[in-house]
N, C-alpha and C. Protein backbone atom coordinates (compact mmCIF):
# COMPACT_ATOMS: atom_id res chain seq x y z
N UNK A 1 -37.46 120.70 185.52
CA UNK A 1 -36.14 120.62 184.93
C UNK A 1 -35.57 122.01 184.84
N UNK A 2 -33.81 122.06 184.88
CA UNK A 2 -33.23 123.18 184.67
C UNK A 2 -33.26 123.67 183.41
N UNK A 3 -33.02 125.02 183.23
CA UNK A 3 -32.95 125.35 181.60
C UNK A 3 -31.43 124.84 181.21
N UNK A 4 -30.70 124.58 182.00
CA UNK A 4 -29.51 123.42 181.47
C UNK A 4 -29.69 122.17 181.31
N UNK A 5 -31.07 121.76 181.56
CA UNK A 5 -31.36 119.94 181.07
C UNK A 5 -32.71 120.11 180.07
N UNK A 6 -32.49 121.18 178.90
CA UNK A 6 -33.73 120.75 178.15
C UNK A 6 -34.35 119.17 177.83
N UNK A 7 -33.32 118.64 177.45
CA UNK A 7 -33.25 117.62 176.89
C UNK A 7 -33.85 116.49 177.82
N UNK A 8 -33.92 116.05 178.88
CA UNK A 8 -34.45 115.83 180.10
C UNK A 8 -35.41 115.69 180.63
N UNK A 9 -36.30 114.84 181.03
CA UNK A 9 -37.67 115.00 181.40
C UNK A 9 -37.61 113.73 182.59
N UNK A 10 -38.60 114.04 183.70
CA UNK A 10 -38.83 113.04 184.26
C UNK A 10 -40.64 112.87 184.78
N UNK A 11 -40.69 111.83 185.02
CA UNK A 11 -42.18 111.78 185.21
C UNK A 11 -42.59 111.35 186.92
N UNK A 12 -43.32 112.04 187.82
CA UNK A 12 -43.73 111.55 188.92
C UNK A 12 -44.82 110.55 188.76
N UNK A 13 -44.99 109.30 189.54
CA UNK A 13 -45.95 108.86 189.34
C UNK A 13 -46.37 108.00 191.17
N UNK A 14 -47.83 108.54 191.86
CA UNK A 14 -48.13 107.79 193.08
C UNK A 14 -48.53 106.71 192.97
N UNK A 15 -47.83 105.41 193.24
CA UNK A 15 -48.67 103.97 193.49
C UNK A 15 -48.87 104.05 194.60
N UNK A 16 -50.20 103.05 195.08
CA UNK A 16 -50.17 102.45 195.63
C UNK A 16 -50.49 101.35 196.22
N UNK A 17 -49.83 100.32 197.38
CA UNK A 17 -50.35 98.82 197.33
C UNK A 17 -48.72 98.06 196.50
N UNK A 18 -47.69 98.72 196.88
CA UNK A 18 -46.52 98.52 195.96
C UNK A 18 -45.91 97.98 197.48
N UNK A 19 -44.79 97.28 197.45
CA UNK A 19 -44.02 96.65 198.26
C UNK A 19 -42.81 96.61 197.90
N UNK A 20 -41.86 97.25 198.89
CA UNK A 20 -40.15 97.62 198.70
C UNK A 20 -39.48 96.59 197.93
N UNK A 21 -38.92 96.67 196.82
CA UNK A 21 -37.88 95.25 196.67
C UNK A 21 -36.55 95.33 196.37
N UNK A 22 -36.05 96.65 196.46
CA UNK A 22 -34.36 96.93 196.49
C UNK A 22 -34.53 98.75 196.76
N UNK A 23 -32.96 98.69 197.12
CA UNK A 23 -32.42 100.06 197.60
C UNK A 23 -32.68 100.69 196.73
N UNK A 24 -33.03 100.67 195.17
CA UNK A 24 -32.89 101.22 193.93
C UNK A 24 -31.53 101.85 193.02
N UNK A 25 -31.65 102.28 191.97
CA UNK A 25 -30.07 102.68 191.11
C UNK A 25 -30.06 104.38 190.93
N UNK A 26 -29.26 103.82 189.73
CA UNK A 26 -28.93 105.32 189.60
C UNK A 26 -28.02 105.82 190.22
N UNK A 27 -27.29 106.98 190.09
CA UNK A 27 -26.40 107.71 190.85
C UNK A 27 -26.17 107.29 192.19
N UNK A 28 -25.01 107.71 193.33
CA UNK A 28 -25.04 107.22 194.38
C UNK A 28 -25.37 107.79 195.08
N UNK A 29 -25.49 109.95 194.49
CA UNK A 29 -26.33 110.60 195.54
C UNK A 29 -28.03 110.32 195.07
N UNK A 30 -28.55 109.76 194.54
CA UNK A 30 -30.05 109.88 194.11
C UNK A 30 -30.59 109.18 194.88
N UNK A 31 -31.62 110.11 195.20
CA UNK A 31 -32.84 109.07 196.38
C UNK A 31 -33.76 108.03 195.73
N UNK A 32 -33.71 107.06 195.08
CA UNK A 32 -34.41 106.41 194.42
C UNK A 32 -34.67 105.35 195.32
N UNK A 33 -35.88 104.99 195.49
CA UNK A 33 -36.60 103.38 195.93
C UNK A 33 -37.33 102.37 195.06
N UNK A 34 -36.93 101.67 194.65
CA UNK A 34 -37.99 100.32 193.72
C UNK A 34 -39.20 99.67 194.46
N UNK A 35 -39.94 99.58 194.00
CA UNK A 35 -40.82 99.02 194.50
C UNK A 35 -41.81 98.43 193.31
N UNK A 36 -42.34 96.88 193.78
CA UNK A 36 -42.83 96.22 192.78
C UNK A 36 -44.55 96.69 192.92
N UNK A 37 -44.76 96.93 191.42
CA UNK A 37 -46.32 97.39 191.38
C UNK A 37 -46.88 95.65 190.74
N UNK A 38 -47.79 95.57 191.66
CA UNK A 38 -48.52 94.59 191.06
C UNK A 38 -49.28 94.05 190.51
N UNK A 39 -49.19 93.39 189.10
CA UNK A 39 -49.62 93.36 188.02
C UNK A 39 -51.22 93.39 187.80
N UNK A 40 -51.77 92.37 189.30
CA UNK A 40 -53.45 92.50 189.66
C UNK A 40 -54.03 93.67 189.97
N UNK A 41 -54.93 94.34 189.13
CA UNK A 41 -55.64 95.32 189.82
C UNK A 41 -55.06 96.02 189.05
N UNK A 42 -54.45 96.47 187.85
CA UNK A 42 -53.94 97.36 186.80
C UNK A 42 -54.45 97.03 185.29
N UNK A 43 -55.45 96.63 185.32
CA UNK A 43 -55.91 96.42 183.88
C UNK A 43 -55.70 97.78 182.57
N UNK A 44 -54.94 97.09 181.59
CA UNK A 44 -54.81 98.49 180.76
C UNK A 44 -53.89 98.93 180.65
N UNK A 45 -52.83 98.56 182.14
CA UNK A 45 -51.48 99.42 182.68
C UNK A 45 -50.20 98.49 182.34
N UNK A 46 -50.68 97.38 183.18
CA UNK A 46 -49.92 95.88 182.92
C UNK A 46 -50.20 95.22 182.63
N UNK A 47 -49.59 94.24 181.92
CA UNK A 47 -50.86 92.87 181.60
C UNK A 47 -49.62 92.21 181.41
N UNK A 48 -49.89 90.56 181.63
CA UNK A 48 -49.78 89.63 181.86
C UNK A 48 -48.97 88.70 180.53
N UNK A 49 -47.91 88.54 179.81
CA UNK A 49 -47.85 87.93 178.82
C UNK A 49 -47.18 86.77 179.05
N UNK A 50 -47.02 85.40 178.64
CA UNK A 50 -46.75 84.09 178.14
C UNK A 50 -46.12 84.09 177.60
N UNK A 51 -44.96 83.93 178.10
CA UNK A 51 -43.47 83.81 177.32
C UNK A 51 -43.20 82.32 177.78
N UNK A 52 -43.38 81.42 177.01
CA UNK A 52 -43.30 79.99 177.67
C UNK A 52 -41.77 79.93 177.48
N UNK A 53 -40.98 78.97 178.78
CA UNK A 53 -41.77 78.61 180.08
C UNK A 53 -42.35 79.51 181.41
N UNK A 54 -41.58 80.84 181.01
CA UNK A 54 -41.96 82.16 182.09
C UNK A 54 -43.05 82.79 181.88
N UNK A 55 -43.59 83.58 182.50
CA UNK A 55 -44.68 84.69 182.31
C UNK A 55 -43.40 85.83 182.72
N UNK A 56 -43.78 86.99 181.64
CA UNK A 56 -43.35 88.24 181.91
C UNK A 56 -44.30 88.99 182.07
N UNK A 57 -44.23 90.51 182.39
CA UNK A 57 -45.25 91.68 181.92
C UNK A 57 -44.82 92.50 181.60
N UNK A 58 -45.41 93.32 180.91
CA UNK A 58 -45.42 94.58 180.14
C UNK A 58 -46.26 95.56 180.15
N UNK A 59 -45.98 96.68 179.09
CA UNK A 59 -46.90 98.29 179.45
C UNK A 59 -47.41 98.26 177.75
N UNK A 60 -48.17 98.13 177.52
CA UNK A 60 -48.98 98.02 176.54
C UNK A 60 -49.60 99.48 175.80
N UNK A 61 -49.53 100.31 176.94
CA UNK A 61 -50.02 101.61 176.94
C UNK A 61 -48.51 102.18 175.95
N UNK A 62 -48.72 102.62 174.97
CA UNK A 62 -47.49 102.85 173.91
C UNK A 62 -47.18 104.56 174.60
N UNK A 63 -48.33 105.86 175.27
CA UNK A 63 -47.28 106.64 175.69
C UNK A 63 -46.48 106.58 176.89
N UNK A 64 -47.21 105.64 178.10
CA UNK A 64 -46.73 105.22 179.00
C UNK A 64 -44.96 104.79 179.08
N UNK A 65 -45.57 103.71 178.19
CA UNK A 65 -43.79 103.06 177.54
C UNK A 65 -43.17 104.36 177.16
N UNK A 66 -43.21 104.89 176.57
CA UNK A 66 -42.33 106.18 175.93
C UNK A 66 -42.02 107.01 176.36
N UNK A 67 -42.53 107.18 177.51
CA UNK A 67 -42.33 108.27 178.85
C UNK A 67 -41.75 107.91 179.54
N UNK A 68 -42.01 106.38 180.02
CA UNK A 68 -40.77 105.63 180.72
C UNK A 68 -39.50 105.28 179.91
N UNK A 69 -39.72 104.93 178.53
CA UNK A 69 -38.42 105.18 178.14
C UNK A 69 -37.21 106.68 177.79
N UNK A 70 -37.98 107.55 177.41
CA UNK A 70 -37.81 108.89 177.04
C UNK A 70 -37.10 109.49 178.40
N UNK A 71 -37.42 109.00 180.10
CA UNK A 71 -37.29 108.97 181.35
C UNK A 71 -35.94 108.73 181.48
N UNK A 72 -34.93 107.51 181.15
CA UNK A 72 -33.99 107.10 180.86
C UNK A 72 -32.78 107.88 180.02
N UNK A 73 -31.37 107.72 181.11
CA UNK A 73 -30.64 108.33 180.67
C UNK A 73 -30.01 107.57 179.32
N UNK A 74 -29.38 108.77 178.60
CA UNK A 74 -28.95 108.11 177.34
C UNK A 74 -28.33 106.16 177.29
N UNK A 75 -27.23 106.84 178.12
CA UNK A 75 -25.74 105.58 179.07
C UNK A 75 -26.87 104.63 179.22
N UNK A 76 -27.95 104.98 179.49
CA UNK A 76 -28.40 103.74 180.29
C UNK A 76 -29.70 102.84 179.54
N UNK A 77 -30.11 103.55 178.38
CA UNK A 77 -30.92 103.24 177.28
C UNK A 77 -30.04 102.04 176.26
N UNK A 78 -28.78 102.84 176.31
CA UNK A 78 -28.05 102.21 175.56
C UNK A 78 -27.51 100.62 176.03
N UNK A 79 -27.12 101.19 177.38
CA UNK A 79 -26.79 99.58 178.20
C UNK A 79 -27.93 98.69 178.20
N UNK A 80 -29.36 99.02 178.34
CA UNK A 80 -30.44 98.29 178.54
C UNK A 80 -30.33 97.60 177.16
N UNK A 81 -30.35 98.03 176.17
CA UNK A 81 -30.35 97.51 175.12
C UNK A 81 -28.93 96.57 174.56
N UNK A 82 -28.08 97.09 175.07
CA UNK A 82 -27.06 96.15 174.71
C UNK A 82 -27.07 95.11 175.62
N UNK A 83 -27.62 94.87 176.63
CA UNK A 83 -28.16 93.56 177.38
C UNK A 83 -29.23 92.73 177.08
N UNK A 84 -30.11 93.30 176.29
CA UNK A 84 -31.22 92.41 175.72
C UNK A 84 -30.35 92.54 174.24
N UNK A 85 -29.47 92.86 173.76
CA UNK A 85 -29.26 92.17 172.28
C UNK A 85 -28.20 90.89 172.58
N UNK A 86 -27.42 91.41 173.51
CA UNK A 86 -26.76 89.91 173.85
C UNK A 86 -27.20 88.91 174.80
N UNK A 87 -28.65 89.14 175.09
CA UNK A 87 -29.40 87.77 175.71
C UNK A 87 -30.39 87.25 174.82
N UNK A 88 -30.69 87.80 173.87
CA UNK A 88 -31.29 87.34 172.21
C UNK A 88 -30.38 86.96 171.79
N UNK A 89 -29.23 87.37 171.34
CA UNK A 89 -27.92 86.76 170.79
C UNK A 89 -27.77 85.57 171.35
N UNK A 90 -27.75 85.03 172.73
CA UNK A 90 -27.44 83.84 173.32
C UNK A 90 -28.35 82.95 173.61
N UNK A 91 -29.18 83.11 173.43
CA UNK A 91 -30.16 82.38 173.57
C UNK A 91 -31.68 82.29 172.52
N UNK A 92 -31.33 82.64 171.06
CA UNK A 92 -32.55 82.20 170.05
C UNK A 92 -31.74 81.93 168.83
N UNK A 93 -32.82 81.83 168.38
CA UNK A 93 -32.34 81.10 166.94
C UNK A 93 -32.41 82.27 165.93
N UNK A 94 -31.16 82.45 165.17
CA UNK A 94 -31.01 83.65 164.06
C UNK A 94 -31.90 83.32 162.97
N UNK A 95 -32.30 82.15 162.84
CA UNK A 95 -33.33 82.09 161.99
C UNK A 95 -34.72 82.79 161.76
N UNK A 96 -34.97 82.68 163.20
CA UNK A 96 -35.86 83.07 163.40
C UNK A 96 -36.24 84.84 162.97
N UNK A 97 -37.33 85.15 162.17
CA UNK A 97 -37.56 86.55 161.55
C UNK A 97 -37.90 87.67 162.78
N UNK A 98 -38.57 87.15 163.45
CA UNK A 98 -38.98 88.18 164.62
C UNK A 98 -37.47 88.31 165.65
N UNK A 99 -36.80 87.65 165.75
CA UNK A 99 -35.44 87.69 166.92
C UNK A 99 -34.22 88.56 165.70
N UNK A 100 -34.79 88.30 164.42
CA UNK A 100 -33.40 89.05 163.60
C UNK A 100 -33.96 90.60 163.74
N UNK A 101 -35.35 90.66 163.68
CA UNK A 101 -35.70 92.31 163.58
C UNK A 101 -35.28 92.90 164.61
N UNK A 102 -35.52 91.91 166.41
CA UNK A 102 -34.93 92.23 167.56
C UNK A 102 -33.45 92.23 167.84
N UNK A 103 -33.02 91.62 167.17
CA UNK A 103 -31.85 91.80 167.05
C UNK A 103 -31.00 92.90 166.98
N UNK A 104 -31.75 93.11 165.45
CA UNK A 104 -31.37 94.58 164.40
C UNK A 104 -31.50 95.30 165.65
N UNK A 105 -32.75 95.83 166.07
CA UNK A 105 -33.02 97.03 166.77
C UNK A 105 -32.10 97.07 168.07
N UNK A 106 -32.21 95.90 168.91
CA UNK A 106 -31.55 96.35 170.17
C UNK A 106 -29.63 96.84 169.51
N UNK A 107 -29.44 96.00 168.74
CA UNK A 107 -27.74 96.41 168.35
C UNK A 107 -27.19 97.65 168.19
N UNK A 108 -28.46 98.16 166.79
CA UNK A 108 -28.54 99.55 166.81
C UNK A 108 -28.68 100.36 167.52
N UNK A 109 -29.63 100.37 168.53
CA UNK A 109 -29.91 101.58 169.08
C UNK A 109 -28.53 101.07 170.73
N UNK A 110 -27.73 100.16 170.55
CA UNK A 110 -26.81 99.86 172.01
C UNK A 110 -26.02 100.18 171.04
N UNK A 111 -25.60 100.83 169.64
CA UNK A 111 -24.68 101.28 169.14
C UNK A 111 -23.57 100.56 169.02
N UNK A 112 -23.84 98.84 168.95
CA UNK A 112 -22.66 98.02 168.83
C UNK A 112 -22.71 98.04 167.21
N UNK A 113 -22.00 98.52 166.14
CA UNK A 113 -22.28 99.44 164.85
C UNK A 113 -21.99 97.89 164.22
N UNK A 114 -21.11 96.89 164.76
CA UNK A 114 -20.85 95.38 163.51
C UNK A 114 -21.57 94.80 163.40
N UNK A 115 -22.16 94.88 164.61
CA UNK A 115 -23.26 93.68 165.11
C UNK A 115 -24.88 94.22 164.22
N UNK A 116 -25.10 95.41 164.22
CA UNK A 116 -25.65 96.50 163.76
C UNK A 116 -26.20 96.11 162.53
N UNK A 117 -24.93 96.83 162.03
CA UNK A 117 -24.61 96.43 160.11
C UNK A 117 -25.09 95.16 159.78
N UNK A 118 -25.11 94.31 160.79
CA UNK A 118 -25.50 92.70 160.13
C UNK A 118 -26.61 92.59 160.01
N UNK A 119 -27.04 92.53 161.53
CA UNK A 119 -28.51 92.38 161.94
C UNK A 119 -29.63 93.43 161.06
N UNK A 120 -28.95 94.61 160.85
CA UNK A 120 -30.09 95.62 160.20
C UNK A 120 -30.06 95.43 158.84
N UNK A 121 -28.74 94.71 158.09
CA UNK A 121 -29.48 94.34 156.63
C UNK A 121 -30.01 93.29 156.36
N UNK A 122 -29.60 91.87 157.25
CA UNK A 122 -30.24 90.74 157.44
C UNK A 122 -31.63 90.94 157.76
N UNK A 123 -31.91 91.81 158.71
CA UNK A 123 -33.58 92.24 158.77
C UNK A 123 -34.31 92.75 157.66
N UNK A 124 -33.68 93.86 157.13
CA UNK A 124 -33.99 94.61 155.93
C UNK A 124 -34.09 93.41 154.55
N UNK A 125 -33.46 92.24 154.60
CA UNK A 125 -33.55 91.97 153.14
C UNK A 125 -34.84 90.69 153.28
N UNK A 126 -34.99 90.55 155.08
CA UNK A 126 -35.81 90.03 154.92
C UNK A 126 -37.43 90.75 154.80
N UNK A 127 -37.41 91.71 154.99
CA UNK A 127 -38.51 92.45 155.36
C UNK A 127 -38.51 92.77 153.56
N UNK A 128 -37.56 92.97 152.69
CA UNK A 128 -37.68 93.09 151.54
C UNK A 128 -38.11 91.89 150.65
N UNK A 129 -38.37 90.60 151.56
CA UNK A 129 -38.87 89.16 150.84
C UNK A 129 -40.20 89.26 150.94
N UNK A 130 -40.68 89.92 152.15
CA UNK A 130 -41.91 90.06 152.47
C UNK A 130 -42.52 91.16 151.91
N UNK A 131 -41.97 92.10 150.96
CA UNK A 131 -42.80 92.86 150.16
C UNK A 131 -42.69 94.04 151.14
N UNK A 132 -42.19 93.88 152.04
CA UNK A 132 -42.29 95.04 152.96
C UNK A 132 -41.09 95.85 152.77
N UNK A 133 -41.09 97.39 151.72
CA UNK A 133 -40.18 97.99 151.26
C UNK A 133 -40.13 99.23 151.68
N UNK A 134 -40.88 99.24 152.83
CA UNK A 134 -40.44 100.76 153.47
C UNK A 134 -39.51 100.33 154.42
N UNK A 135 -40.15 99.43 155.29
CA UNK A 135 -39.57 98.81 156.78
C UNK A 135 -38.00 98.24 155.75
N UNK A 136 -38.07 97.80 154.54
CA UNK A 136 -36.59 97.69 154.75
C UNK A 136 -35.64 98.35 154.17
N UNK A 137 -36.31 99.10 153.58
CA UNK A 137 -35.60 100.68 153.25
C UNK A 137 -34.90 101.42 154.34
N UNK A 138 -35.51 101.69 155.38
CA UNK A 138 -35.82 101.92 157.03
C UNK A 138 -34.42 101.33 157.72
N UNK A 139 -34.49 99.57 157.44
CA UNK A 139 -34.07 98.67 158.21
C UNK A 139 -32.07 98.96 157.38
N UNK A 140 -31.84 98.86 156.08
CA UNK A 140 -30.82 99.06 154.99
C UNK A 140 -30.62 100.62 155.02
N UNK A 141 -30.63 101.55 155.52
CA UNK A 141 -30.64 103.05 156.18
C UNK A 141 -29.97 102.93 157.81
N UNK A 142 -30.33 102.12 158.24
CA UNK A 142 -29.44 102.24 159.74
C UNK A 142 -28.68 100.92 159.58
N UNK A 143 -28.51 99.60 158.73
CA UNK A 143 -27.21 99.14 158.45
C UNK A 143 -26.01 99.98 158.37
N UNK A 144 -26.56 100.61 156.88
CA UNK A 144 -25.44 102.17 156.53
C UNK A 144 -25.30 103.37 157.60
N UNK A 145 -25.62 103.72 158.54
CA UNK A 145 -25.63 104.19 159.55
C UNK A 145 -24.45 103.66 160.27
N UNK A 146 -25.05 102.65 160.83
CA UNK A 146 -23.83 101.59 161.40
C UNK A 146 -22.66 101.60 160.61
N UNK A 147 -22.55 100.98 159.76
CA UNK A 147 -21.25 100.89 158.66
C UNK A 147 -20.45 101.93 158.64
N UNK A 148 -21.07 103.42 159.06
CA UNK A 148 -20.21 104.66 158.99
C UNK A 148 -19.64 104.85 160.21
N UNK A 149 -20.10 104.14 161.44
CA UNK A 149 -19.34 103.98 162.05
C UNK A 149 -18.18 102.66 163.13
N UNK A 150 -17.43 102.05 161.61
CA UNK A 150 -16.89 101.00 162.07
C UNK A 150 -15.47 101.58 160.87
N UNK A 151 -14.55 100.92 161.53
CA UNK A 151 -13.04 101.28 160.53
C UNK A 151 -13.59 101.43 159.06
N UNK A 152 -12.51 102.53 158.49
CA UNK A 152 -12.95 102.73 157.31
C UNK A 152 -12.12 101.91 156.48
N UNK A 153 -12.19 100.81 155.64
CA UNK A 153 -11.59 99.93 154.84
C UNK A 153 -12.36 99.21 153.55
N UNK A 154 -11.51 98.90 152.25
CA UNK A 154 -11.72 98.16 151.74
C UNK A 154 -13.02 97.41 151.56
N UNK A 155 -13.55 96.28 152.65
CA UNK A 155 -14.42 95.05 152.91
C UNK A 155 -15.80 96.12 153.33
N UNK A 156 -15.48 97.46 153.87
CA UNK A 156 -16.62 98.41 154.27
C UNK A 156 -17.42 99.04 153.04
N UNK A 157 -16.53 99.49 152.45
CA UNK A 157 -16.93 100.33 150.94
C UNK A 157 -17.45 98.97 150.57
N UNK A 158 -16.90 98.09 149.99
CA UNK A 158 -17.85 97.06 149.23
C UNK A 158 -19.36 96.13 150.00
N UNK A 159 -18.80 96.63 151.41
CA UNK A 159 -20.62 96.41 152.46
C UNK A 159 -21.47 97.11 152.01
N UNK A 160 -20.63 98.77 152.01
CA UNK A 160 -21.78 99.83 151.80
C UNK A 160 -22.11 100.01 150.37
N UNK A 161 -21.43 99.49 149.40
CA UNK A 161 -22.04 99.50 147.91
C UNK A 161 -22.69 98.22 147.86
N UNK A 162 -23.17 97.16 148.17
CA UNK A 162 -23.77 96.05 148.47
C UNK A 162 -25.52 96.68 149.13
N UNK A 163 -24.84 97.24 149.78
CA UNK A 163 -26.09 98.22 150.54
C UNK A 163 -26.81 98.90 149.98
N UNK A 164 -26.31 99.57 149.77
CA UNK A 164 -26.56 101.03 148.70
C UNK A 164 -27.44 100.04 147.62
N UNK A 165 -27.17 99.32 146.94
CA UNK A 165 -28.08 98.58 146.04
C UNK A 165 -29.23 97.74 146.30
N UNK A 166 -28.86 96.69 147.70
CA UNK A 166 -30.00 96.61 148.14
C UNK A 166 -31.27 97.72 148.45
N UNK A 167 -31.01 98.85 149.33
CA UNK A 167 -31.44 100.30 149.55
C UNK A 167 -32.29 99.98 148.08
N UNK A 168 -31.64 100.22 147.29
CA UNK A 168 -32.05 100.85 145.60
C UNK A 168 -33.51 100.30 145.30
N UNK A 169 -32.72 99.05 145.54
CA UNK A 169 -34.09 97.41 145.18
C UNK A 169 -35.39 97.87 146.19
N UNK A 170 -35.18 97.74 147.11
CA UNK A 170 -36.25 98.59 148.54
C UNK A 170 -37.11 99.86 147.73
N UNK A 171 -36.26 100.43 147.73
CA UNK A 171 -36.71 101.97 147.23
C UNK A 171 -37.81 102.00 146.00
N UNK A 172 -37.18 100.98 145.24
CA UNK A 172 -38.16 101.35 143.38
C UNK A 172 -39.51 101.29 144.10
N UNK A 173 -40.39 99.94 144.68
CA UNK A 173 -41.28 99.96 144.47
C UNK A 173 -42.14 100.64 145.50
N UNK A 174 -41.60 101.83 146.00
CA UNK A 174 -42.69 102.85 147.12
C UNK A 174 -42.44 104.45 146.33
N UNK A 175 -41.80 104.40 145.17
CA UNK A 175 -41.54 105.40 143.79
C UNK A 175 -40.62 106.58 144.91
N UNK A 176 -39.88 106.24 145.20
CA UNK A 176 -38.50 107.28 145.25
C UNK A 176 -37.62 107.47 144.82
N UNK A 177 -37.57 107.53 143.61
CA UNK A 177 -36.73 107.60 142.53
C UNK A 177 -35.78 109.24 142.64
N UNK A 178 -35.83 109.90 143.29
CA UNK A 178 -35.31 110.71 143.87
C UNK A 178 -34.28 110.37 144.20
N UNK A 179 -34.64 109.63 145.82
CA UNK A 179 -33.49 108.85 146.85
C UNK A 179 -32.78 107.89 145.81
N UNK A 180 -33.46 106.93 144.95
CA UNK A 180 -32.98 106.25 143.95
C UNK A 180 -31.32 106.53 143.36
N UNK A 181 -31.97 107.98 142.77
CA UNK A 181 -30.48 108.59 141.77
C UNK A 181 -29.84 108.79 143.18
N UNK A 182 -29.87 109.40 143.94
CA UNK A 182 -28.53 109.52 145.14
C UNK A 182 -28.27 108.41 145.43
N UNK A 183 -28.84 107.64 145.70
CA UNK A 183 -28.42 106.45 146.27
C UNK A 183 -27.36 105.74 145.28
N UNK A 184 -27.60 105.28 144.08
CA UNK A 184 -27.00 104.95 142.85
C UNK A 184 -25.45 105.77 142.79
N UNK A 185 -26.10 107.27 143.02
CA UNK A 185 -24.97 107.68 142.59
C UNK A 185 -23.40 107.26 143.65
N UNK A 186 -24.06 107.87 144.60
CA UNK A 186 -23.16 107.63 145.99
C UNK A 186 -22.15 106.11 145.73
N UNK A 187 -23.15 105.50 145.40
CA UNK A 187 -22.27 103.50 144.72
C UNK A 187 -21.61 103.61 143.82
N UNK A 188 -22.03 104.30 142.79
CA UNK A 188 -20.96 104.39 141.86
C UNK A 188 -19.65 105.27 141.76
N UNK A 189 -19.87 106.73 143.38
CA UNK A 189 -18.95 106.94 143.56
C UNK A 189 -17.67 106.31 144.62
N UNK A 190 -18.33 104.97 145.35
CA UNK A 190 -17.94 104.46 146.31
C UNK A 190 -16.85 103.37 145.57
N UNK A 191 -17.88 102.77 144.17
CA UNK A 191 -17.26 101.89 143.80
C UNK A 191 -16.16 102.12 142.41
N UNK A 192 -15.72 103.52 142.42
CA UNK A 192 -14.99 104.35 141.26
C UNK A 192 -13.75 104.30 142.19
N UNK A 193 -13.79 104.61 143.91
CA UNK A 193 -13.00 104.78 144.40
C UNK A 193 -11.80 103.59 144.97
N UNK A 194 -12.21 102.60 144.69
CA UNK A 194 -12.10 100.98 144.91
C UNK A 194 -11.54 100.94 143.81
């Protein structure tokens, strides 16, 4: 990399036993080729999961994944993700606890901030039923994230003081009573201003 692309990394990697299956993306000057690696004979690398009625696969290897994602341009992290939140969106059930957490995450990080705000406190208050008060401390932290960036109005301030208290409820029982008083305070200056 240039010392003008700190930020930037890419990874070489030789397969082989791979077979061509498109021209590849990216830019229109970039030499890129796809080619499918196949899933047999990679134990460790790929594996095999049961997504009934399909089989998909995946990289299980958590730095692998992160190198290949970290690999990825911003534009295009973001698009990936705003395509798997609106093919979860269209096709599962919001009920469902594991598709709302997926939800939350792909919205957020595709920076659709309404969709965001919903999904990440709907996750958060469920993750707060389950006793789980970091993850929705975590989850009620990038709602409000989101929320800061959608029109500033009325129905917003009373989201984000709604928030802000849930946050609060999250917070007591992992003793941050710190974050607590800011948090509190911030609501009561949100809701002085209302």
């Amino acid at each position: 990399s240039s010392p003008g692309m700190v930020a930037e990394s890419f990874t070489l990697v030789r397969a082989h036993g791979v077979r061509k299956v498109g021209d590849g993306g990216g830019a229109h000057e970039g030499d890129i080729t796809v080619h499918l690696v196949p899933p047999q004979g990679n134990p460790g690398f790929v594996q095999e999961r049961r997504v009934l009625p399909e089989v998909s696969f995946g990289c299980d290897q958590p730095l692998i994944r992160e190198v290949a994602y970290r690999s990825l341009l911003k534009e295009r992290r973001r698009d990936l993700h705003r395509r798997a939140f609106l093919s979860l969106r269209n096709t599962m059930d919001e009920s469902c606890a594991l598709t709302v957490g997926s939800l939350a995450h792909h919205s957020f990080e595709a920076a659709l901030w309404n969709d965001a705000a919903h999904f990440c406190r709907l996750a958060g208050c469920r993750a707060a039923t389950q006793s789980a008060y970091k993850e929705a401390a975590a989850l009620f932290r990038n709602a409000l994230a989101a929320l800061v960036n959608t029109p500033d109005c009325a129905e917003r301030q009373r989201q984000e003081i709604d928030l802000r208290m849930e946050l609060r409820h999250a917070l007591f029982p992992t003793g941050a009573f710190a974050e607590i008083g800011s948090v509190l305070a911030k609501a009561r200056e949100q809701a002085e201003a209302l």
